[in-house]
N, C-alpha and C. Protein backbone atom coordinates (compact mmCIF):
# COMPACT_ATOMS: atom_id res chain seq x y z
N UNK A 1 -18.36 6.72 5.72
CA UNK A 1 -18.11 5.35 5.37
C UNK A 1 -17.23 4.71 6.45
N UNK A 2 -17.70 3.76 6.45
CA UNK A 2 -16.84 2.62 7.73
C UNK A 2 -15.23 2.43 7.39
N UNK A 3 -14.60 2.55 8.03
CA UNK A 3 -13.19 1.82 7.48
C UNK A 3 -12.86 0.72 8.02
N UNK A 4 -12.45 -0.62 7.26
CA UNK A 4 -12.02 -1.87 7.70
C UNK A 4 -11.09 -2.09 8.70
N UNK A 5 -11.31 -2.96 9.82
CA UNK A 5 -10.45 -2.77 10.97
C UNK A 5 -10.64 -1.32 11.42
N UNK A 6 -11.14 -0.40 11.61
CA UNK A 6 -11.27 1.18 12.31
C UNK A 6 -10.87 0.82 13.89
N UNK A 7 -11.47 -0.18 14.52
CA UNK A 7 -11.57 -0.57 15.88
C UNK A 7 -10.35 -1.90 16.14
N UNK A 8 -9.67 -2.13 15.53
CA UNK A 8 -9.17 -3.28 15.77
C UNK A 8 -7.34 -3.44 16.71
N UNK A 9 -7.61 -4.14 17.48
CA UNK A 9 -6.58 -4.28 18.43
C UNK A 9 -5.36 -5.28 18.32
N UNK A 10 -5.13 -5.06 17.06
CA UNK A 10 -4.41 -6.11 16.21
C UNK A 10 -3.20 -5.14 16.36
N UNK A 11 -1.47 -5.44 16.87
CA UNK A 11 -0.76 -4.46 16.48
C UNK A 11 -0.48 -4.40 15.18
N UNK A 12 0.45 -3.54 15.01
CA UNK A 12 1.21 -3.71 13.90
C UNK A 12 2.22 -4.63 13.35
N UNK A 13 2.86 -4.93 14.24
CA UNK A 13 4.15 -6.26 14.18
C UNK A 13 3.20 -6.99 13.90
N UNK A 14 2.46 -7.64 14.61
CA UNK A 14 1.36 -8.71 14.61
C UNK A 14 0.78 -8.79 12.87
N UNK A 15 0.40 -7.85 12.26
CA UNK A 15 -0.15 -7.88 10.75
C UNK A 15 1.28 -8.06 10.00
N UNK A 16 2.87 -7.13 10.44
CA UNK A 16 3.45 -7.44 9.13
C UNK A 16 3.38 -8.86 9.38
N UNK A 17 3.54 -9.66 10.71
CA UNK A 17 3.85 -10.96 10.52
C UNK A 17 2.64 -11.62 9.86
N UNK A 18 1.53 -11.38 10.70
CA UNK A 18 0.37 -12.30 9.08
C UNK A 18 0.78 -12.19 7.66
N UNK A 19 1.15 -10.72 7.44
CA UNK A 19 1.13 -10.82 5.47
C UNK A 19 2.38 -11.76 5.39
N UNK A 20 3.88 -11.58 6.29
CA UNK A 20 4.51 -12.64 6.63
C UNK A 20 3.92 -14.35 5.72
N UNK A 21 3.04 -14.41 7.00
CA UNK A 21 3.22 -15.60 6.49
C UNK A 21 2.38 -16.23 5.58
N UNK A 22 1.37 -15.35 5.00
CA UNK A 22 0.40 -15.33 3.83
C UNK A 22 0.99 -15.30 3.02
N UNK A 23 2.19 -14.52 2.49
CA UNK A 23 3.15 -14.59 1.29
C UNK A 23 3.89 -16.26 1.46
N UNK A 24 4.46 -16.55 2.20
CA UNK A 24 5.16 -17.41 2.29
C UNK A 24 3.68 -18.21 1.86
N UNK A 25 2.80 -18.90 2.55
CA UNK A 25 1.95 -19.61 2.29
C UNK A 25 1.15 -19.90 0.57
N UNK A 26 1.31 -18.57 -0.34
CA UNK A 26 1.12 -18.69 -1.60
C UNK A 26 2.01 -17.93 -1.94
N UNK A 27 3.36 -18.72 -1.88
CA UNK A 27 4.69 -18.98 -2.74
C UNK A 27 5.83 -17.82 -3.08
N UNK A 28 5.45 -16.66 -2.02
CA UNK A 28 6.56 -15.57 -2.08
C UNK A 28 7.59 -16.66 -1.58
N UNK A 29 8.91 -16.06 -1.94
CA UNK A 29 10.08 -16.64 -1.92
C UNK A 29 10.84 -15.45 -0.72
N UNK A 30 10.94 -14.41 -0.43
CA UNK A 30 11.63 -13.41 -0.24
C UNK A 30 10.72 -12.61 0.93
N UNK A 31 11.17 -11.54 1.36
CA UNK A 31 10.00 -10.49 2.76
C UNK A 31 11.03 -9.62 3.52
N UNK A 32 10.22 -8.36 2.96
CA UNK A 32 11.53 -7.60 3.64
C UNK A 32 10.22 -6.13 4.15
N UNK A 33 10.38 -5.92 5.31
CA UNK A 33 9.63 -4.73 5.26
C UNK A 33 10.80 -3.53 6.20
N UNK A 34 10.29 -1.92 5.73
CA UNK A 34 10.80 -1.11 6.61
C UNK A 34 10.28 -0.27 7.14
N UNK A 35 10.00 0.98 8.44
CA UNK A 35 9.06 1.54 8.33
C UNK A 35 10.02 2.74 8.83
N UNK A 36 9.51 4.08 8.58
CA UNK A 36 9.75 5.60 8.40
C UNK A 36 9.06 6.61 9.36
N UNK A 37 8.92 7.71 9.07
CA UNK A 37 8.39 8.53 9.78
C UNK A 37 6.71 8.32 9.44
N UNK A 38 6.71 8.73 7.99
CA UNK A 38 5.56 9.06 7.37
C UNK A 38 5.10 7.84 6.54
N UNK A 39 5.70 7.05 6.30
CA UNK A 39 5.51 5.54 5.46
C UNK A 39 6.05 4.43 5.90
N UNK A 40 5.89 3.41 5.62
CA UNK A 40 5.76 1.92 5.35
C UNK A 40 6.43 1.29 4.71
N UNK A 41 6.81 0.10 4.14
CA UNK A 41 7.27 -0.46 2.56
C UNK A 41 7.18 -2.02 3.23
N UNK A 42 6.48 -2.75 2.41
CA UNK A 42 6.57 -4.10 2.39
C UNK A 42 6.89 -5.01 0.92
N UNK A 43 8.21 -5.48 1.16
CA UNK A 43 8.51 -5.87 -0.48
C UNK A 43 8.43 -6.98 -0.81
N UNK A 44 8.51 -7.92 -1.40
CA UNK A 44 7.88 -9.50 -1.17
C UNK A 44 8.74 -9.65 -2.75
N UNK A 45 9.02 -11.02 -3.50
CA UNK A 45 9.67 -12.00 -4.73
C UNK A 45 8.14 -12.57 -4.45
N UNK A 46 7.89 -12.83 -5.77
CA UNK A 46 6.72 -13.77 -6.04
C UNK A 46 6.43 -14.21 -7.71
N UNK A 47 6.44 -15.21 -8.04
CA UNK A 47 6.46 -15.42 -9.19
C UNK A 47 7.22 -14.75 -10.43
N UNK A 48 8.79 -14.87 -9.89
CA UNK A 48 9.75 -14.03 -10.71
C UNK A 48 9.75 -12.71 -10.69
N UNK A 49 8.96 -12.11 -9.91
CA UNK A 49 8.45 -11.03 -9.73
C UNK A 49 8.87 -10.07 -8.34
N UNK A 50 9.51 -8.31 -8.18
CA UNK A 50 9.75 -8.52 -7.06
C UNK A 50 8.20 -6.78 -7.02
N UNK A 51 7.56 -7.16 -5.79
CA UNK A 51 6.45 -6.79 -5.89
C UNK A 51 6.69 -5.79 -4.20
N UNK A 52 5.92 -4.62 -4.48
CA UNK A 52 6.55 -3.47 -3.47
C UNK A 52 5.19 -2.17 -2.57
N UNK A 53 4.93 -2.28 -1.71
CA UNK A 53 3.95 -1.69 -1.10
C UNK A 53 4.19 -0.49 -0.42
N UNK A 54 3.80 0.68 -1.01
CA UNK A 54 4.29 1.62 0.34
C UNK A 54 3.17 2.01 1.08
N UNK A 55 3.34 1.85 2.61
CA UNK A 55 1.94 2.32 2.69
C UNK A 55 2.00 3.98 3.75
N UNK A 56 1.78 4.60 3.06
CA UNK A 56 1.50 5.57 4.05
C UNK A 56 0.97 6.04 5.19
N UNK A 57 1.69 6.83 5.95
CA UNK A 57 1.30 6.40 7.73
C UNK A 57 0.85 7.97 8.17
N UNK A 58 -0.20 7.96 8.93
CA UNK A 58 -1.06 9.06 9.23
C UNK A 58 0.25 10.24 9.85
N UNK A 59 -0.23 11.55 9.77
CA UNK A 59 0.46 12.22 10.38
C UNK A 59 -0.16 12.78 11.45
N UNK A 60 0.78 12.41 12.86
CA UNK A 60 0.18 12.40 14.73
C UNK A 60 -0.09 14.16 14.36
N UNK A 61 0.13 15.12 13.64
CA UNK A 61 -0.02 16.45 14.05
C UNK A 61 -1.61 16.57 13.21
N UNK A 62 -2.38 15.72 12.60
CA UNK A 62 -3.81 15.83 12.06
C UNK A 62 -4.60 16.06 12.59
N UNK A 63 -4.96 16.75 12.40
CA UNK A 63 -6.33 17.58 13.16
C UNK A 63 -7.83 16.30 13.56
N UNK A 64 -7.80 15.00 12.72
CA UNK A 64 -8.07 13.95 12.97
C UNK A 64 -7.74 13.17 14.78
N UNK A 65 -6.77 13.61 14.51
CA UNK A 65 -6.01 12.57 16.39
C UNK A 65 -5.56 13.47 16.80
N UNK A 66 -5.68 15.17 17.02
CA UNK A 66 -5.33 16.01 18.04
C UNK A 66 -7.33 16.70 18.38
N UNK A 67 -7.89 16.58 17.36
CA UNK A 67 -9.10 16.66 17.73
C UNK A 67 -10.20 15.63 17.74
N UNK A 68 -11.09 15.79 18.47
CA UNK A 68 -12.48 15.05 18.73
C UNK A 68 -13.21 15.07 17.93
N UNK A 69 -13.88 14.21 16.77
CA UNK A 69 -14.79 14.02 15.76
C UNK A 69 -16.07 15.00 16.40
N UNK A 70 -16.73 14.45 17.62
CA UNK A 70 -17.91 15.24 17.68
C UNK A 70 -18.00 15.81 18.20
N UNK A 71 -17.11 16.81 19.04
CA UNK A 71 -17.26 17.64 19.49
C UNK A 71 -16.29 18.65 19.35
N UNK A 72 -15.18 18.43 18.49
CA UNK A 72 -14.20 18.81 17.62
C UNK A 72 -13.41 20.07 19.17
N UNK A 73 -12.94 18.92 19.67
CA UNK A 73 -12.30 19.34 21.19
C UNK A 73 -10.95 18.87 20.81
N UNK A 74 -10.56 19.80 21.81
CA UNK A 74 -8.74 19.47 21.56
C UNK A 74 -8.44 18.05 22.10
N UNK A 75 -7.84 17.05 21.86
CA UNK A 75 -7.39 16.29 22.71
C UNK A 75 -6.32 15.92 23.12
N UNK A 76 -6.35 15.51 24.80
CA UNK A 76 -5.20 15.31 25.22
C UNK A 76 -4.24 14.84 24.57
N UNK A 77 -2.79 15.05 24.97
CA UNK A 77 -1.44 14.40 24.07
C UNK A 77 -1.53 13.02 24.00
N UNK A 78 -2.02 12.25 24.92
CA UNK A 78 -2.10 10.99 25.41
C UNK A 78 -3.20 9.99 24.71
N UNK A 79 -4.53 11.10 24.32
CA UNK A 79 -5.58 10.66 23.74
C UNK A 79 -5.28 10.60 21.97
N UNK A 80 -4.73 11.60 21.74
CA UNK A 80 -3.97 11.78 20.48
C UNK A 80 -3.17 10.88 19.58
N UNK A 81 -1.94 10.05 20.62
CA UNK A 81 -1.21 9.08 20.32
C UNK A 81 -2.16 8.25 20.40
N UNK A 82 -3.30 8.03 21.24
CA UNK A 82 -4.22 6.76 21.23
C UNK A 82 -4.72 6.67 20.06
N UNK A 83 -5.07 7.77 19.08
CA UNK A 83 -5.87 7.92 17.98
C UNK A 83 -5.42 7.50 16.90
N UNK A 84 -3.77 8.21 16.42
CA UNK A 84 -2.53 7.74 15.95
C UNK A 84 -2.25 6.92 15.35
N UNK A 85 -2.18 6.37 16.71
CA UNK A 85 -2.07 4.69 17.15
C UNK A 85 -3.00 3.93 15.99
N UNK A 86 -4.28 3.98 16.53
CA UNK A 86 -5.29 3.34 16.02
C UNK A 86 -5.35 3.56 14.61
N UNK A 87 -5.02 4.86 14.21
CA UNK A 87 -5.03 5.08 12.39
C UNK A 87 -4.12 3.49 12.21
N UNK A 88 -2.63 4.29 12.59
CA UNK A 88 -1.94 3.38 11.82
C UNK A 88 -1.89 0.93 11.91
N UNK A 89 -2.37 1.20 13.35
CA UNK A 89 -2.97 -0.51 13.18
C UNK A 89 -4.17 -0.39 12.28
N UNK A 90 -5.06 0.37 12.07
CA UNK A 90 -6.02 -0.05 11.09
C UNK A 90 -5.53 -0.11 9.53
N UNK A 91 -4.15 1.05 8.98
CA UNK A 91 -3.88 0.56 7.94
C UNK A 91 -3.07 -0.47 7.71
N UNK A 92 -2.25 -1.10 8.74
CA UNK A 92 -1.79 -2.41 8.63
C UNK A 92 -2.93 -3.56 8.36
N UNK A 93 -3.92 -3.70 8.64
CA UNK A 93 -4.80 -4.67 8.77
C UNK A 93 -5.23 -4.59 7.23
N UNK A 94 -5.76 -3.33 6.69
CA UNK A 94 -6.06 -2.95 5.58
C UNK A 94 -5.38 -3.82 4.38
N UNK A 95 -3.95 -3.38 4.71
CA UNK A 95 -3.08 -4.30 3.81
C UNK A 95 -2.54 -5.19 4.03
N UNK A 96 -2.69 -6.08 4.88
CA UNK A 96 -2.79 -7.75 5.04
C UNK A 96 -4.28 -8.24 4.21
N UNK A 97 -5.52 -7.23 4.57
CA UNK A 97 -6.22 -7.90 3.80
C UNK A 97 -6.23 -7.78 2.06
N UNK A 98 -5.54 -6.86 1.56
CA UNK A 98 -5.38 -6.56 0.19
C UNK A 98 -4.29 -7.60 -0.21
N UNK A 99 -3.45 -7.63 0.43
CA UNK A 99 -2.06 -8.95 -0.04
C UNK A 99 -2.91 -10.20 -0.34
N UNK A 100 -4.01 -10.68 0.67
CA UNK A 100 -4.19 -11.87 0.95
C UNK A 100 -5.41 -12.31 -0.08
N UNK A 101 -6.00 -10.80 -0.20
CA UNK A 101 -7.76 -11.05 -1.25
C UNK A 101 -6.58 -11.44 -2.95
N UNK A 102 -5.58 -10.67 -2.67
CA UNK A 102 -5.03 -10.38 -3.93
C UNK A 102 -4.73 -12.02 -4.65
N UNK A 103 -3.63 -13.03 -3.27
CA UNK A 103 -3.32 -13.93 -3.19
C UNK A 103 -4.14 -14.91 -3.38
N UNK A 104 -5.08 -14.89 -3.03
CA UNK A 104 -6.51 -15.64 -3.02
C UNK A 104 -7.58 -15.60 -4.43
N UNK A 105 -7.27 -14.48 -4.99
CA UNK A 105 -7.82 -14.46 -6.38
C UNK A 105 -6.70 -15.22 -7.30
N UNK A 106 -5.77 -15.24 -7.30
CA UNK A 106 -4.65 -15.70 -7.92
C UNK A 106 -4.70 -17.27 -7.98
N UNK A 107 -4.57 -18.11 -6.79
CA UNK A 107 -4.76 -19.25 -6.56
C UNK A 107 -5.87 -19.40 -6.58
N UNK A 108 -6.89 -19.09 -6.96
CA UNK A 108 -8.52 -19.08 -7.45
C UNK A 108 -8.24 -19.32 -8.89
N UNK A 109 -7.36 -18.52 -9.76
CA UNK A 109 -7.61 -18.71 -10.94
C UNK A 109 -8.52 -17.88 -11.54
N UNK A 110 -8.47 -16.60 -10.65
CA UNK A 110 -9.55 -15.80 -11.11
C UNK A 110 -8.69 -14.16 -11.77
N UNK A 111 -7.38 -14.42 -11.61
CA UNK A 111 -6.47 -13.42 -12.01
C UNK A 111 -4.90 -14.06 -11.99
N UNK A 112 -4.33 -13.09 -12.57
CA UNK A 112 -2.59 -13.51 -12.39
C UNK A 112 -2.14 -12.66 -11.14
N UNK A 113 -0.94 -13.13 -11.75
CA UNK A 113 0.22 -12.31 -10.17
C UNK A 113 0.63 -11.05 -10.96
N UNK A 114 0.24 -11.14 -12.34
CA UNK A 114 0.76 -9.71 -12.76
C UNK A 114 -0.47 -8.86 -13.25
N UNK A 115 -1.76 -9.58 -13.17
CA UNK A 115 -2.86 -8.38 -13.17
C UNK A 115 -2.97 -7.76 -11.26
N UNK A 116 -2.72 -8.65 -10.55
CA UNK A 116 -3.26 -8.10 -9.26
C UNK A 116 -2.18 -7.29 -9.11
N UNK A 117 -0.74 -7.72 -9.04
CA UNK A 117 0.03 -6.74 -8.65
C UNK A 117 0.77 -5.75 -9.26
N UNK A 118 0.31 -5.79 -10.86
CA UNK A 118 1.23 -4.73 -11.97
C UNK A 118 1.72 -3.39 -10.89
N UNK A 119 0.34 -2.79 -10.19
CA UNK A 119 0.74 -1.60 -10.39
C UNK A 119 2.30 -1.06 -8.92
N UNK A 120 2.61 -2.29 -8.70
CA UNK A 120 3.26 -2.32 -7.25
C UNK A 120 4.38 -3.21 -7.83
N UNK A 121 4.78 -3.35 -8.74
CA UNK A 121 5.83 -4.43 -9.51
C UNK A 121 6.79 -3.43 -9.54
N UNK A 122 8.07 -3.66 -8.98
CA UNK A 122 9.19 -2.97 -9.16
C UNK A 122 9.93 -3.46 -10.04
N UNK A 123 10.20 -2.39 -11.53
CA UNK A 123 11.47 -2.36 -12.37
C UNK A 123 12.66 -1.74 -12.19
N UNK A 124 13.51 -2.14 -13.05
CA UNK A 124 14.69 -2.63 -12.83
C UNK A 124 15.67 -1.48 -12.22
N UNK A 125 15.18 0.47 -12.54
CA UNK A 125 15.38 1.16 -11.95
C UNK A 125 15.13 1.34 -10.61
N UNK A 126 14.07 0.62 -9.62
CA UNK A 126 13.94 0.77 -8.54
C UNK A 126 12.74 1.26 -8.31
N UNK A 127 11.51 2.16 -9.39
CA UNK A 127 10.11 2.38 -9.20
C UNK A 127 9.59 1.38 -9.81
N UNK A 128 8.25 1.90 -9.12
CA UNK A 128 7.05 0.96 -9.41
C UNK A 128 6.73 0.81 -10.96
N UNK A 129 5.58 0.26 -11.29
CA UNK A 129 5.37 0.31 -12.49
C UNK A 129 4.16 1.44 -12.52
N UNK A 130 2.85 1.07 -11.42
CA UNK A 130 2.79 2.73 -11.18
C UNK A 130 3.22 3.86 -11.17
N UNK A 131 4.10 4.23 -10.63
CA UNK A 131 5.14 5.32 -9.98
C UNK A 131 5.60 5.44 -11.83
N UNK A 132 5.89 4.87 -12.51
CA UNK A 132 6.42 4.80 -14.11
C UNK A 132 5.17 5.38 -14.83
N UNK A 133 3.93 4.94 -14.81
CA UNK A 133 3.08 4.99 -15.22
C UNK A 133 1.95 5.97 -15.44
N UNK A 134 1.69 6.65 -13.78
CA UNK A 134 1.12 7.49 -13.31
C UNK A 134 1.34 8.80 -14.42
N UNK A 135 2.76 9.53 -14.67
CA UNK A 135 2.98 10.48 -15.05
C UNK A 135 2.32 10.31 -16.51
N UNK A 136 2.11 9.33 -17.30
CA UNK A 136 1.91 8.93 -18.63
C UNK A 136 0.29 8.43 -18.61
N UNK A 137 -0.36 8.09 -17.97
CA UNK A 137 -1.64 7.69 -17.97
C UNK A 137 -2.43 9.60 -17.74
N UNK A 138 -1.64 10.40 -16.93
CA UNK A 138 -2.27 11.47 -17.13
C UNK A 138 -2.24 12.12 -18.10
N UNK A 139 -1.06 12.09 -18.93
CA UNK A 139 -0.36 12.88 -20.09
C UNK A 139 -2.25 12.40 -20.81
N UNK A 140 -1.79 11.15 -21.64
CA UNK A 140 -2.69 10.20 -22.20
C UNK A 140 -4.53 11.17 -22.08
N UNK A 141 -4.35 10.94 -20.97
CA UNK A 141 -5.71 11.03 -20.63
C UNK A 141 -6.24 12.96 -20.74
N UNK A 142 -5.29 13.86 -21.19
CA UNK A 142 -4.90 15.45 -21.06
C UNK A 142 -5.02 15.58 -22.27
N UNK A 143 -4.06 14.63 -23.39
CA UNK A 143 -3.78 14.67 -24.50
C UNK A 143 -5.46 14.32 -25.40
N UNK A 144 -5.17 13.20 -24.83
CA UNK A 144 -6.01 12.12 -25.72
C UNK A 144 -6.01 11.43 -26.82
N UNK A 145 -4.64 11.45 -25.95
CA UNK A 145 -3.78 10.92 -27.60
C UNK A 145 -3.07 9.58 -26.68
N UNK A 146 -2.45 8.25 -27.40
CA UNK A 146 -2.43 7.10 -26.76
C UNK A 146 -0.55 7.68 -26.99
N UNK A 147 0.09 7.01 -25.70
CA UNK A 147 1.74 7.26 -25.96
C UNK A 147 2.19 6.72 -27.66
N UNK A 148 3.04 7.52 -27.99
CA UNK A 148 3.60 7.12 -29.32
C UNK A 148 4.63 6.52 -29.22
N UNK A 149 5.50 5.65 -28.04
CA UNK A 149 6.48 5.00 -27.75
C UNK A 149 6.31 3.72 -26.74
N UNK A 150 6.08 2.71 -27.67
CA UNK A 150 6.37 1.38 -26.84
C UNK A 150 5.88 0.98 -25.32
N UNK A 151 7.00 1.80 -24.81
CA UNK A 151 7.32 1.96 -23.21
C UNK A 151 7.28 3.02 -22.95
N UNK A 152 7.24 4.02 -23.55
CA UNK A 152 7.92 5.23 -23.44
C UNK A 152 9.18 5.28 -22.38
N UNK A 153 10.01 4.74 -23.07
CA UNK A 153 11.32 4.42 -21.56
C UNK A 153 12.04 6.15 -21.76
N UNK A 154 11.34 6.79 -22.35
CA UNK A 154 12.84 7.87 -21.53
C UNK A 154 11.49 9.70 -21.33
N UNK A 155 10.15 8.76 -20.82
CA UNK A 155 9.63 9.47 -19.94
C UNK A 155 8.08 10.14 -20.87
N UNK A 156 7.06 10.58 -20.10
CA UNK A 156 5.78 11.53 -20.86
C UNK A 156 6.65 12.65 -21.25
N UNK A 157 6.15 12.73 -22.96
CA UNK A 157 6.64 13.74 -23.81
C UNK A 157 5.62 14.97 -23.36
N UNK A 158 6.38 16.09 -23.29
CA UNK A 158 5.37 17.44 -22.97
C UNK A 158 3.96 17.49 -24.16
């Protein structure tokens, strides 16, 4: 399967600044991004809302960007970082276009700001609502039984 942007010569600075100014443009208030070894984070205020992206960043030791797809050859150190490289501008592009389809359904009127972005909505502890969720949607789905608590605020019961 193709991946969006795969080829694209867009840096990275260059995309946080598009989602930049795509948030600002449908009504984020706030923009803070940081980036890591292995990840990303782009955090954005939007409709009372403070909404949180991590995106994960390829690792240069993958057998992906130290080897050759078709001929599965070692490649140079130099060719490697080129490869790298290219992972990680293609997942920046990725998620400028997910912020912006997201943004664009919203001001369409074809969704809210809290169906597109529930699962990336940071509460008041500091995780996601995913990251909250995840552990309890599996329970749920193991069990087959629906949570017996509200929120379940103090975690999936064994």
């Amino acid at each position: 399967m193709a991946r969006y942007a795969a080829d694209t010569s867009v840096s990275q600075d260059r995309s946080r600044s598009e989602i930049e100014a795509t948030l600002k443009r449908y009504g984020a208030t706030s923009f803070m991004y940081a980036t890591g070894e292995d990840a990303a984070m782009v955090m954005f205020h939007i409709a009372e809302r403070r909404v949180k992206f991590v995106l994960q960043m390829p690792n240069p030791n993958d057998r992906q960007f130290t080897h050759t797809p078709a001929k599965n050859m070692r490649r140079s150190p130099a060719e490697a970082t080129k490869a790298w490289e290219q992972a990680g501008r293609q997942r920046w592009r990725a998620l400028a276009l997910v912020i912006k389809a997201k943004l664009e359904a919203v001001a369409s009127g074809i969704t809210t700001i809290e169906d597109e972005f529930m699962a990336h909505m940071v509460l008041p502890d500091g995780q996601t609502v995913g990251q909250f969720m995840k552990p309890q949607l599996a329970l749920a789905y193991e069990t087959g039984a629906m949570p017996t608590s509200v929120l379940m605020l103090d975690g999936p019961r064994p």
